[in-house]
C-alpha atoms as a PDB file:
ATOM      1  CA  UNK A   1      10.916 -37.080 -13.055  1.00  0.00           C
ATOM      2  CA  UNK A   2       8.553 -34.804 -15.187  1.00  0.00           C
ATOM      3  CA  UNK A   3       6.407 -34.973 -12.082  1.00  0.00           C
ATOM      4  CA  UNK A   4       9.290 -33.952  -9.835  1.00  0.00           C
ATOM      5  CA  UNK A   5       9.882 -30.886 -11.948  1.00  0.00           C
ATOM      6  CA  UNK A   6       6.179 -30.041 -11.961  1.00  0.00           C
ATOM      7  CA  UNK A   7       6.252 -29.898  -8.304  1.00  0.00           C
ATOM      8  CA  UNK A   8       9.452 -27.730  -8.318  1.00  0.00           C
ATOM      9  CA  UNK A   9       8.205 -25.622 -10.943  1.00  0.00           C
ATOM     10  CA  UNK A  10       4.981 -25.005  -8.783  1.00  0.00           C
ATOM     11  CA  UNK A  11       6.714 -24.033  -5.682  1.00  0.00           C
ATOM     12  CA  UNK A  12       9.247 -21.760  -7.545  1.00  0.00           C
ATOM     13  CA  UNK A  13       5.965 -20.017  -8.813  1.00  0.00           C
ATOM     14  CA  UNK A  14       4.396 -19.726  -5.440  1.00  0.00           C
ATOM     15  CA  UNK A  15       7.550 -18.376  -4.079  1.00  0.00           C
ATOM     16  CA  UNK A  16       7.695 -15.946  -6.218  1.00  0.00           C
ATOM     17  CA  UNK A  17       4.461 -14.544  -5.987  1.00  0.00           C
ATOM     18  CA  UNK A  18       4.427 -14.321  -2.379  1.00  0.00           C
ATOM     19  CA  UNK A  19       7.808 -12.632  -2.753  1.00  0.00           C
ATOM     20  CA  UNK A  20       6.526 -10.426  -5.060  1.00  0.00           C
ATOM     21  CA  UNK A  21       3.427  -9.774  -2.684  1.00  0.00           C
ATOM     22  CA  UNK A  22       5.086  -9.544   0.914  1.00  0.00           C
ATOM     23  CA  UNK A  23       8.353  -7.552  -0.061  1.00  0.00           C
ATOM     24  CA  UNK A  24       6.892  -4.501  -0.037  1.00  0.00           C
ATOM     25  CA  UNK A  25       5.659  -5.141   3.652  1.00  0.00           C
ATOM     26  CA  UNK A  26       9.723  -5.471   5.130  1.00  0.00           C
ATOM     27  CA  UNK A  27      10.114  -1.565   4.311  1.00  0.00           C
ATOM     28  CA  UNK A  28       7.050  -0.908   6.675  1.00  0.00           C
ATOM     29  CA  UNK A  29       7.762  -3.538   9.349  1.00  0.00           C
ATOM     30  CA  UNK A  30      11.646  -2.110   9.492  1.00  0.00           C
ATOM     31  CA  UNK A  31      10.326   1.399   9.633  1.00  0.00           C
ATOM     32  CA  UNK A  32       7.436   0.241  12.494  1.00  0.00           C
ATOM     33  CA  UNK A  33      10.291  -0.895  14.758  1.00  0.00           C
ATOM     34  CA  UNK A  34      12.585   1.900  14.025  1.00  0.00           C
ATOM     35  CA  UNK A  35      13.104   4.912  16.354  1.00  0.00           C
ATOM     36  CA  UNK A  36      16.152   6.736  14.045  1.00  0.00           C
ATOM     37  CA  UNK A  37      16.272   6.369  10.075  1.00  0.00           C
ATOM     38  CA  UNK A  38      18.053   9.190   9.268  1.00  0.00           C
ATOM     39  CA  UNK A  39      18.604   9.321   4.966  1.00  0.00           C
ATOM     40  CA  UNK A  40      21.194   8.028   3.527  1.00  0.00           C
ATOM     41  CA  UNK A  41      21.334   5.245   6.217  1.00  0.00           C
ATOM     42  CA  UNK A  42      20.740   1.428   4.608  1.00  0.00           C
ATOM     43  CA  UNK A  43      19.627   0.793   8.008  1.00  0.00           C
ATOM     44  CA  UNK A  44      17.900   2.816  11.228  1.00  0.00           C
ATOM     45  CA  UNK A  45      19.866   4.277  13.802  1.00  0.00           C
ATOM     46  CA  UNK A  46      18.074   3.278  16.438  1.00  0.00           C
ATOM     47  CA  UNK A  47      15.455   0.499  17.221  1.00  0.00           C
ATOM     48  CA  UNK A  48      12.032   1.245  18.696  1.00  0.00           C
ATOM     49  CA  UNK A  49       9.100  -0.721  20.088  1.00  0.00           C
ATOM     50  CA  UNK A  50       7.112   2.763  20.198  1.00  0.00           C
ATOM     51  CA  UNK A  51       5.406   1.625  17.628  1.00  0.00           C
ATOM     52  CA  UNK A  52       3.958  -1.734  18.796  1.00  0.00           C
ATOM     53  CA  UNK A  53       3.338   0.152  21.870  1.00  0.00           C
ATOM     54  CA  UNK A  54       0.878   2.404  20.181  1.00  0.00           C
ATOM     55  CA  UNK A  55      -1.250  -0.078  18.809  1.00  0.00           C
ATOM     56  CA  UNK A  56      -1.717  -1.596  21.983  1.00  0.00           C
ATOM     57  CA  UNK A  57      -1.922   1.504  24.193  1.00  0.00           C
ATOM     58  CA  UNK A  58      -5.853   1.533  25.311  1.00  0.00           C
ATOM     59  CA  UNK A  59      -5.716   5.725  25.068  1.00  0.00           C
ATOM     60  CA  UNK A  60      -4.931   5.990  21.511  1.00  0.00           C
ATOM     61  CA  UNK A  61      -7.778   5.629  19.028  1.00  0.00           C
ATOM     62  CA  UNK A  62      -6.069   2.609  17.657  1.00  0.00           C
ATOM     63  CA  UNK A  63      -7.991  -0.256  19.619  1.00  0.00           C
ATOM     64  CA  UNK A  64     -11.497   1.722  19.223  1.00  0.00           C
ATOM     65  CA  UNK A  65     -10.901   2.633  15.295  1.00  0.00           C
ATOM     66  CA  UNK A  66      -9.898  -1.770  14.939  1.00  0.00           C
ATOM     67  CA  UNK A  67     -13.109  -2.019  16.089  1.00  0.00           C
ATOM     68  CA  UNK A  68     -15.373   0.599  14.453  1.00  0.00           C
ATOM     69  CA  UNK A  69     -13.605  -0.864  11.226  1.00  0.00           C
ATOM     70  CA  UNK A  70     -14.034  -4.483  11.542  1.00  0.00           C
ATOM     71  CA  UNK A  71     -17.809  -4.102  12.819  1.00  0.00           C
ATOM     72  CA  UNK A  72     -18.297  -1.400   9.634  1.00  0.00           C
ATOM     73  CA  UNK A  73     -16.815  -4.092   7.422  1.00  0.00           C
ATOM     74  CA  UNK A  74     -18.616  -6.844   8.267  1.00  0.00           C
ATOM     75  CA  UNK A  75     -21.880  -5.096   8.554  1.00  0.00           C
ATOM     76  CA  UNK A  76     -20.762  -3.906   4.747  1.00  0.00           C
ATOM     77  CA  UNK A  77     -20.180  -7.535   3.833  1.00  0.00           C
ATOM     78  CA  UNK A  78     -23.300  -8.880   5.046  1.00  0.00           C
ATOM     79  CA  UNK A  79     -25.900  -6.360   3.833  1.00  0.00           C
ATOM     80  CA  UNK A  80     -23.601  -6.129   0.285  1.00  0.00           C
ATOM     81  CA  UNK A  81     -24.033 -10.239  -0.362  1.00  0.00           C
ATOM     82  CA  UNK A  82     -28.212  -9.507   0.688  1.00  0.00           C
ATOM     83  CA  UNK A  83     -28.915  -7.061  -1.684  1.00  0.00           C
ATOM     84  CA  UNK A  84     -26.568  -8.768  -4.336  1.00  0.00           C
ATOM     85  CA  UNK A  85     -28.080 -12.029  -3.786  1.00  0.00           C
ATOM     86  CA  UNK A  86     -31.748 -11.156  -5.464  1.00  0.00           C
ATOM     87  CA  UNK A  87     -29.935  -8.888  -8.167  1.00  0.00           C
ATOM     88  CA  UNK A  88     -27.155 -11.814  -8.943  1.00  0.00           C
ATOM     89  CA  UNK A  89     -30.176 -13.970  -8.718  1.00  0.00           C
ATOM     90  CA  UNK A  90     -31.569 -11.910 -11.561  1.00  0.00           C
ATOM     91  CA  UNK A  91     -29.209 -11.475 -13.812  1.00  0.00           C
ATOM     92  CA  UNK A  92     -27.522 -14.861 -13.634  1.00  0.00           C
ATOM     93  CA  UNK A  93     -29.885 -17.276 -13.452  1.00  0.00           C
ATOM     94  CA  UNK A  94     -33.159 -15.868 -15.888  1.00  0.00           C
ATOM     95  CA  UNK A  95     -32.904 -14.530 -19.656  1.00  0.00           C
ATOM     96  CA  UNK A  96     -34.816 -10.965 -20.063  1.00  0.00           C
ATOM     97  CA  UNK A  97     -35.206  -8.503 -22.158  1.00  0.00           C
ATOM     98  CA  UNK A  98     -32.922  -5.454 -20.458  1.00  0.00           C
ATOM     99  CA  UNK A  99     -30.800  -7.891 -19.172  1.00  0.00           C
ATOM    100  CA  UNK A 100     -27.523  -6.381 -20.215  1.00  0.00           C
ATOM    101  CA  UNK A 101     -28.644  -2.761 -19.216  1.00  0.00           C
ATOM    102  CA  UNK A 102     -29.531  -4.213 -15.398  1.00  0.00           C
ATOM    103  CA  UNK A 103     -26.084  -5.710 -15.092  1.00  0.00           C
ATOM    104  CA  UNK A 104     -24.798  -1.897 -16.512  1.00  0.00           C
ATOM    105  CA  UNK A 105     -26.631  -0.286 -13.790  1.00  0.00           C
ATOM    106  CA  UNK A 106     -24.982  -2.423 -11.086  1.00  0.00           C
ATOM    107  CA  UNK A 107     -21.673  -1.493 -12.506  1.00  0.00           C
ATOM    108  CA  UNK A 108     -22.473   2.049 -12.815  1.00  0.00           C
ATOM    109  CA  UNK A 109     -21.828   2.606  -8.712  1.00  0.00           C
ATOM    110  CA  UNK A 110     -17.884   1.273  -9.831  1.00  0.00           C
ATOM    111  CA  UNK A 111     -17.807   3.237 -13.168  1.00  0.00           C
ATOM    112  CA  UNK A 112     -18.753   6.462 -11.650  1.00  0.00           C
ATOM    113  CA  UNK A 113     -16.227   7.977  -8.907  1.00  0.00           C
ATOM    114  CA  UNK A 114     -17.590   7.144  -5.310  1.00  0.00           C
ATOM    115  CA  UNK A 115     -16.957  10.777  -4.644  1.00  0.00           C
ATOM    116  CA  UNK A 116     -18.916  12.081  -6.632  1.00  0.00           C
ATOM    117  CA  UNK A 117     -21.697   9.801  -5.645  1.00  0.00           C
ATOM    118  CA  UNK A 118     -21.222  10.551  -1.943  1.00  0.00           C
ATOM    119  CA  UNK A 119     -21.314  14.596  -2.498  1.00  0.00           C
ATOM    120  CA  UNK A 120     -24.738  14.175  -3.775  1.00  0.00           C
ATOM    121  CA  UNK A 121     -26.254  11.722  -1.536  1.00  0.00           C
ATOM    122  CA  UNK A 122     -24.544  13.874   1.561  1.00  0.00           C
ATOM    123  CA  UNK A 123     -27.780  16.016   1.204  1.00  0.00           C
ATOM    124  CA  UNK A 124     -29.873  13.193   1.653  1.00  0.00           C
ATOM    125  CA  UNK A 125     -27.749  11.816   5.113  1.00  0.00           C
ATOM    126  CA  UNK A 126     -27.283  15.025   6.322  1.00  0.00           C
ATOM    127  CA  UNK A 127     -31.779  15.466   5.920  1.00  0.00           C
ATOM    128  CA  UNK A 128     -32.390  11.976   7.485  1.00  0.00           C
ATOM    129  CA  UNK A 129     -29.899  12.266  10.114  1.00  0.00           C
ATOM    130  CA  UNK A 130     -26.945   9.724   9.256  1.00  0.00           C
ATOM    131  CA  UNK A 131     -24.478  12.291   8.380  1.00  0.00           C
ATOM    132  CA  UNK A 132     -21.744  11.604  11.117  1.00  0.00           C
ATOM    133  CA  UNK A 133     -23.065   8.251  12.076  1.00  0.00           C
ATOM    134  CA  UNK A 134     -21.696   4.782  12.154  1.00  0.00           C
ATOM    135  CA  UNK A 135     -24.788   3.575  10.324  1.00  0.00           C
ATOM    136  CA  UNK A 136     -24.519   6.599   7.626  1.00  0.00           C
ATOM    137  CA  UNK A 137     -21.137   5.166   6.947  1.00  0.00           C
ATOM    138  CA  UNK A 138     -22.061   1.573   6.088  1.00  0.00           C
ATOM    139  CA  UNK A 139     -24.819   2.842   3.844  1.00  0.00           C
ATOM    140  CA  UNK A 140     -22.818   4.869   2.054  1.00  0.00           C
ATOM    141  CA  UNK A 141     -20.112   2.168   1.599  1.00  0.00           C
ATOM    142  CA  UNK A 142     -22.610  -0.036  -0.007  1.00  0.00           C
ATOM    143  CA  UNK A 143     -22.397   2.125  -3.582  1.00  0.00           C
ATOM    144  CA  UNK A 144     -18.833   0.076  -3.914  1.00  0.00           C
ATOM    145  CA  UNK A 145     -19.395  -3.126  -2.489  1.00  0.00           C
ATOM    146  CA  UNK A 146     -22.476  -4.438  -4.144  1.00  0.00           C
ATOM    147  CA  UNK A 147     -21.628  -4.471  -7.519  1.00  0.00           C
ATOM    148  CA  UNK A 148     -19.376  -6.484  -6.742  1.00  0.00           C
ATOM    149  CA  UNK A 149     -21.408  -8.901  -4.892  1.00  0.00           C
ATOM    150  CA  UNK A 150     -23.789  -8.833  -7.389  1.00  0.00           C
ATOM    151  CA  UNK A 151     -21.270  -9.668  -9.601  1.00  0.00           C
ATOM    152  CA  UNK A 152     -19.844 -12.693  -8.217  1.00  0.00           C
ATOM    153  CA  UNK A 153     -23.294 -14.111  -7.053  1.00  0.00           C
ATOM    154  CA  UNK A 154     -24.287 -13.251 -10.667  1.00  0.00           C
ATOM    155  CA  UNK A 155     -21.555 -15.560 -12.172  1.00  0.00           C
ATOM    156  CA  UNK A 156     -22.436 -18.233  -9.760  1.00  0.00           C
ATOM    157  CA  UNK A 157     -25.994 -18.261 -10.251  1.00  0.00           C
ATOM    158  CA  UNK A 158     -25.200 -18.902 -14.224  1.00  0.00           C
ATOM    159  CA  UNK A 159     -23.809 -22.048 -13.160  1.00  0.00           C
ATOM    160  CA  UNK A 160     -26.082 -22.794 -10.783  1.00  0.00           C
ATOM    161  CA  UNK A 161     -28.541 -25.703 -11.404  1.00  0.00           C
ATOM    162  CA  UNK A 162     -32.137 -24.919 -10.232  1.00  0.00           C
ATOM    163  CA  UNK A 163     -33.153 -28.993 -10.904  1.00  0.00           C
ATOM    164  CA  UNK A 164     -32.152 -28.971  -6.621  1.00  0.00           C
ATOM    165  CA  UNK A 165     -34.465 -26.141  -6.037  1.00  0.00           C
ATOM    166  CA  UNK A 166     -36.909 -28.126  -7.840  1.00  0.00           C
ATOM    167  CA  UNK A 167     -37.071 -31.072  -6.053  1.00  0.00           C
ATOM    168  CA  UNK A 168     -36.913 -29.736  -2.813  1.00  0.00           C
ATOM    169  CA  UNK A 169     -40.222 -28.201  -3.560  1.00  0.00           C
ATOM    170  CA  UNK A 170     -41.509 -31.076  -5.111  1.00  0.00           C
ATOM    171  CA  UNK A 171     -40.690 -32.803  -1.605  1.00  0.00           C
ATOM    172  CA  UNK A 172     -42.640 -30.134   0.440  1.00  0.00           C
ATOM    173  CA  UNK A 173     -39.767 -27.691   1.294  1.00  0.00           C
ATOM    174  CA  UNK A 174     -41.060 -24.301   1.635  1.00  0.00           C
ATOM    175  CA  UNK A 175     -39.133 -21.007   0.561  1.00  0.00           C
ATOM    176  CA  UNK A 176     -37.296 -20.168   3.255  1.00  0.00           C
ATOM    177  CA  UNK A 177     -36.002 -24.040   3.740  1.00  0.00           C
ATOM    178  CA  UNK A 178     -35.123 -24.145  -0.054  1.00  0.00           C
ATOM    179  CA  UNK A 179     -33.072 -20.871   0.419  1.00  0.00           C
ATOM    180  CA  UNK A 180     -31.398 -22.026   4.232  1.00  0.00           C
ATOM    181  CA  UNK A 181     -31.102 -25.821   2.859  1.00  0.00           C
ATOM    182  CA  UNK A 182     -30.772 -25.545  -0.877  1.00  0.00           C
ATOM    183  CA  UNK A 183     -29.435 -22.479  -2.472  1.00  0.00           C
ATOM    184  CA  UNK A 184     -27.114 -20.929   0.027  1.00  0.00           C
ATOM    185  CA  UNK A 185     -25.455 -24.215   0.967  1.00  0.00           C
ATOM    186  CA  UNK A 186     -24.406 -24.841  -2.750  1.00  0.00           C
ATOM    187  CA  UNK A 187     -23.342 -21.149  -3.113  1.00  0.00           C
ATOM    188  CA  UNK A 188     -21.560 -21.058  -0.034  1.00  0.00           C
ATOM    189  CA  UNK A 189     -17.931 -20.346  -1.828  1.00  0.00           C
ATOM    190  CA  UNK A 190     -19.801 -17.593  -3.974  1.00  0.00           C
ATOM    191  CA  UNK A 191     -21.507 -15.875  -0.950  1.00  0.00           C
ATOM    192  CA  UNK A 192     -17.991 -16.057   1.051  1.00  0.00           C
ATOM    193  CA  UNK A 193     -15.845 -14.936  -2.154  1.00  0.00           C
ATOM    194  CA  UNK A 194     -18.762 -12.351  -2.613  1.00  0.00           C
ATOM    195  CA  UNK A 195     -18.993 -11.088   1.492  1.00  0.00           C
ATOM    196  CA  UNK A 196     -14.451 -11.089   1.392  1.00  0.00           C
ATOM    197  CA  UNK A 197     -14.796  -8.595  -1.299  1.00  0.00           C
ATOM    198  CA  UNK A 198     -17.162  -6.262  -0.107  1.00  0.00           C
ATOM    199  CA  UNK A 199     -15.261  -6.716   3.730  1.00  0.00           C
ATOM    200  CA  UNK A 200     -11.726  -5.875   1.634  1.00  0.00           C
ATOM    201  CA  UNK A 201     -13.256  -2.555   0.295  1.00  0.00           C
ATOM    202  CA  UNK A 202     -14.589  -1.306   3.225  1.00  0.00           C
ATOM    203  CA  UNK A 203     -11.944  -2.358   5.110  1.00  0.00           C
ATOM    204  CA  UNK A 204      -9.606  -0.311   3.437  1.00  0.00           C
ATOM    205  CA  UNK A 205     -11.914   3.169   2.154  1.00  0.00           C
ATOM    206  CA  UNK A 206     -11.226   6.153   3.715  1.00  0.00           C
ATOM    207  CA  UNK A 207     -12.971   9.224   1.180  1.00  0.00           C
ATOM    208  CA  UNK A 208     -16.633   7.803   1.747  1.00  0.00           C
ATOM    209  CA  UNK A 209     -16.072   7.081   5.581  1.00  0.00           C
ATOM    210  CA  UNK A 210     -14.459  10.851   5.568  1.00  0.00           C
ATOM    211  CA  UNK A 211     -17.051  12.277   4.076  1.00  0.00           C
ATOM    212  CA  UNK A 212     -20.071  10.860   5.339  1.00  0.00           C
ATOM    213  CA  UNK A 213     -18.550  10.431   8.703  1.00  0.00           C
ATOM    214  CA  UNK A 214     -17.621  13.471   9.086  1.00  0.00           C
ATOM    215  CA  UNK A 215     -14.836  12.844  11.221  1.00  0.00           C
ATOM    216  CA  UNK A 216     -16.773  11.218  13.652  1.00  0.00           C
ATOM    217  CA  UNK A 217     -16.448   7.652  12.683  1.00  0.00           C
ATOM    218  CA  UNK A 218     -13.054   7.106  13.322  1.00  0.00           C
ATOM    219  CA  UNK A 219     -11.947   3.922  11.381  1.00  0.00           C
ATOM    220  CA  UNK A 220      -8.217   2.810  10.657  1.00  0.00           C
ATOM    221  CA  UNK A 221      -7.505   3.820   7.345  1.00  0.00           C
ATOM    222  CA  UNK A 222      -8.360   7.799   8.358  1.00  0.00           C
ATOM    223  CA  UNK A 223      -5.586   7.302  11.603  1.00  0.00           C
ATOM    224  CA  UNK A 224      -3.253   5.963   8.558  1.00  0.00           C
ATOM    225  CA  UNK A 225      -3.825   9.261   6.720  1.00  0.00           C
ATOM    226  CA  UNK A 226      -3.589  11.910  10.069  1.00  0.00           C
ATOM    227  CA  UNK A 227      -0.116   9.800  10.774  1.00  0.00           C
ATOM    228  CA  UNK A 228       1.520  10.267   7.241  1.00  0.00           C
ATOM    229  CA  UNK A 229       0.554  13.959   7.440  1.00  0.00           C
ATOM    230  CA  UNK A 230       1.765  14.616  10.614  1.00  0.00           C
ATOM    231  CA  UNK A 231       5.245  12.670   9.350  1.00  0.00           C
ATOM    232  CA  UNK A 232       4.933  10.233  11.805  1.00  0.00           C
ATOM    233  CA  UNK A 233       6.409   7.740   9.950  1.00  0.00           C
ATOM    234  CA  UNK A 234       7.407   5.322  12.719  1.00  0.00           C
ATOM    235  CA  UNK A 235       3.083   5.534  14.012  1.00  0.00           C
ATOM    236  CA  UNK A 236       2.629   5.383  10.032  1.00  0.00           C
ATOM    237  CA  UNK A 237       4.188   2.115   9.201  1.00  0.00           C
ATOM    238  CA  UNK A 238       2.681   0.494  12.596  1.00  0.00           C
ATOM    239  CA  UNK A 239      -0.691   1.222  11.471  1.00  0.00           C
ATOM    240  CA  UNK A 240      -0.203   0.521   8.173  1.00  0.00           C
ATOM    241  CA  UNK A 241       0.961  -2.556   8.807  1.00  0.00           C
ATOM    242  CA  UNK A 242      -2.228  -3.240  11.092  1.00  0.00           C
ATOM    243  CA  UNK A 243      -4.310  -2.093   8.338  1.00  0.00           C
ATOM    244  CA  UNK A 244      -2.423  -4.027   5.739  1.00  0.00           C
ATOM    245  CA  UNK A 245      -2.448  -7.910   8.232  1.00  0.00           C
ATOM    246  CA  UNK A 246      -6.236  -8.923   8.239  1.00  0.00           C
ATOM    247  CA  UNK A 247      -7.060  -8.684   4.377  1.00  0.00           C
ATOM    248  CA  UNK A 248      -3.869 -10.814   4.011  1.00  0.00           C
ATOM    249  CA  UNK A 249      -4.971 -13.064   6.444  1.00  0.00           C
ATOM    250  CA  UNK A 250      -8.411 -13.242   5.248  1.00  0.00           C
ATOM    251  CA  UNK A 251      -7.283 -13.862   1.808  1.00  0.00           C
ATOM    252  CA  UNK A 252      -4.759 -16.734   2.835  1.00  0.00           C
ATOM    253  CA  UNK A 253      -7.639 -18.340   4.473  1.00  0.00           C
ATOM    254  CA  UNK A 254      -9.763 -17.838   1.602  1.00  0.00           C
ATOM    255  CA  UNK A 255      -7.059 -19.531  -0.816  1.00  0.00           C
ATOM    256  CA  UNK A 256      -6.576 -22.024   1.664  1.00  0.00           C
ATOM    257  CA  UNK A 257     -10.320 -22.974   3.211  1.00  0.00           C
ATOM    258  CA  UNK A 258     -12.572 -21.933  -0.360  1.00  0.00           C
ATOM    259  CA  UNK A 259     -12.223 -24.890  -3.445  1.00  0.00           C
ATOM    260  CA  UNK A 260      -9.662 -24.850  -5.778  1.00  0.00           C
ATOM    261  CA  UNK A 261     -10.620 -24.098  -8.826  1.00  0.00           C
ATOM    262  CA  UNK A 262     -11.576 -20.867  -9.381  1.00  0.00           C
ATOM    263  CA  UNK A 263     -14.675 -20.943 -11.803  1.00  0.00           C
ATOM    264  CA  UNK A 264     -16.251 -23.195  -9.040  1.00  0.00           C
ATOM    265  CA  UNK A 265     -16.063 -20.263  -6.652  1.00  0.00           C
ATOM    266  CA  UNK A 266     -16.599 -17.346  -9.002  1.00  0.00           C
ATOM    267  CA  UNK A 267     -19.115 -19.347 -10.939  1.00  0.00           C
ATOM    268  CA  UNK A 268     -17.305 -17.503 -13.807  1.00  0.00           C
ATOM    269  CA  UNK A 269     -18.296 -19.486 -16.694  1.00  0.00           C
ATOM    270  CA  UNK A 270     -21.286 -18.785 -18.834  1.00  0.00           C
ATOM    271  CA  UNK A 271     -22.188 -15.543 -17.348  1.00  0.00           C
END
């Protein structure tokens, strides 16, 4: 019976919290099919499918910005987890003096406004020729993201237990076998949990690309800000619901395909 109740009291929790996560959503999915919504109406007017249209209409900007911002993001994700993999490597798994001031410095990108970063690198994108480029974008959306890989592949290398690393070289492995064969298999969840973070906030930044892009590289989240300011609200809440599906869906999958217990992922333990 106590069982029973555990399993009830479980699924009333998860209920809640997707609830609590997905009811803001039914405002934008009512207004993405609506055509009329005139104030003080509960309910539109009129129904629509202008706005499904849109994001499937091959002369918008829609399709091309999907895919400028999903090839941005992953390119973020991957080069984020390889420069956070030597500097989580550092700072998780060895004991130094300026230890603490290292793992400061990695933070510092998050602690200081991105802005203000980006104005004063502009200089240096505009002189090399990235300003307006796609590559000039991912660059510059590396100051948020690797922190946080670092970060997470610093927490994981804490726990991690270099004995394997050991023996595989004591066996005749080479570096790059211990790294394909050893280390990255046994921090696959970190490297994932590390590469959805760093996918998730470029996914979703629009100041940096802005800036840096110069209007040039068109990604979703600037189409999300030119709709709400040109009070389209019916283009808004399609694209905002486009913008809003894959990070849920990449989370759910994460939840669902990454272990369960958290500190095995995160390697948050004596870090």
């Amino acid at each position: 019976m106590t069982g029973h109740r555990v399993v009830l009291a479980r699924w009333a929790a998860l209920t809640l919290l997707l609830a609590g996560t997905l009811l803001p959503l039914v405002p934008l999915l009512v207004w993405a099919a609506s055509g009329q919504w005139r104030y003080p109406a509960l309910i539109p007017q009129q129904a629509s499918l202008r706005g499904a249209r849109l994001l499937g209409d091959p002369r918008s900007q829609i399709p091309r910005a999907l895919l400028t911002s999903a090839l941005v993001g992953l390119s973020v994700a991957l080069l984020a987890c390889a420069i956070g993999y030597p500097a989580g490597r550092a700072i998780g798994l060895y004991r130094f003096r300026g230890r603490r001031a290292l793992q400061f410095l990695l933070l510092a990108p998050v602690i200081v406004p991105g802005l203000a970063s980006a104005v004063g690198l502009q200089v240096f994108f505009i002189r090399y020729g990235l300003a307006d480029t796609t590559s000039g974008v991912v660059l510059v959306q590396l100051i948020p993201t690797v922190p946080y890989a670092a970060t997470v592949l610093g927490a994981a290398f804490a726990n991690f237990d270099s004995d394997y690393e050991r023996q595989a070289r004591a066996l005749g492995a080479g570096p790059v076998q211990i790294l394909l064969r050893v280390t990255v298999p046994l921090l696959r969840p970190a490297l994932a949990l590390a590469g959805m973070f760093a996918f998730l906030i470029s996914w979703s930044e629009y100041v940096l690309t802005l800036l840096i892009g110069g209007g040039q590289v068109i990604t979703l989240p600037l189409l999300l800000f030119a709709a709400i300011s040109s009070s389209d609200l019916t283009a808004a809440a399609a694209l905002a619901v486009l913008v809003i599906a894959p990070p849920l869906l990449l989370v759910t999958l994460a939840v669902r395909l990454l272990p369960a217990s958290g500190a095995a992922v995160a390697g948050l333990g004596r870090l």
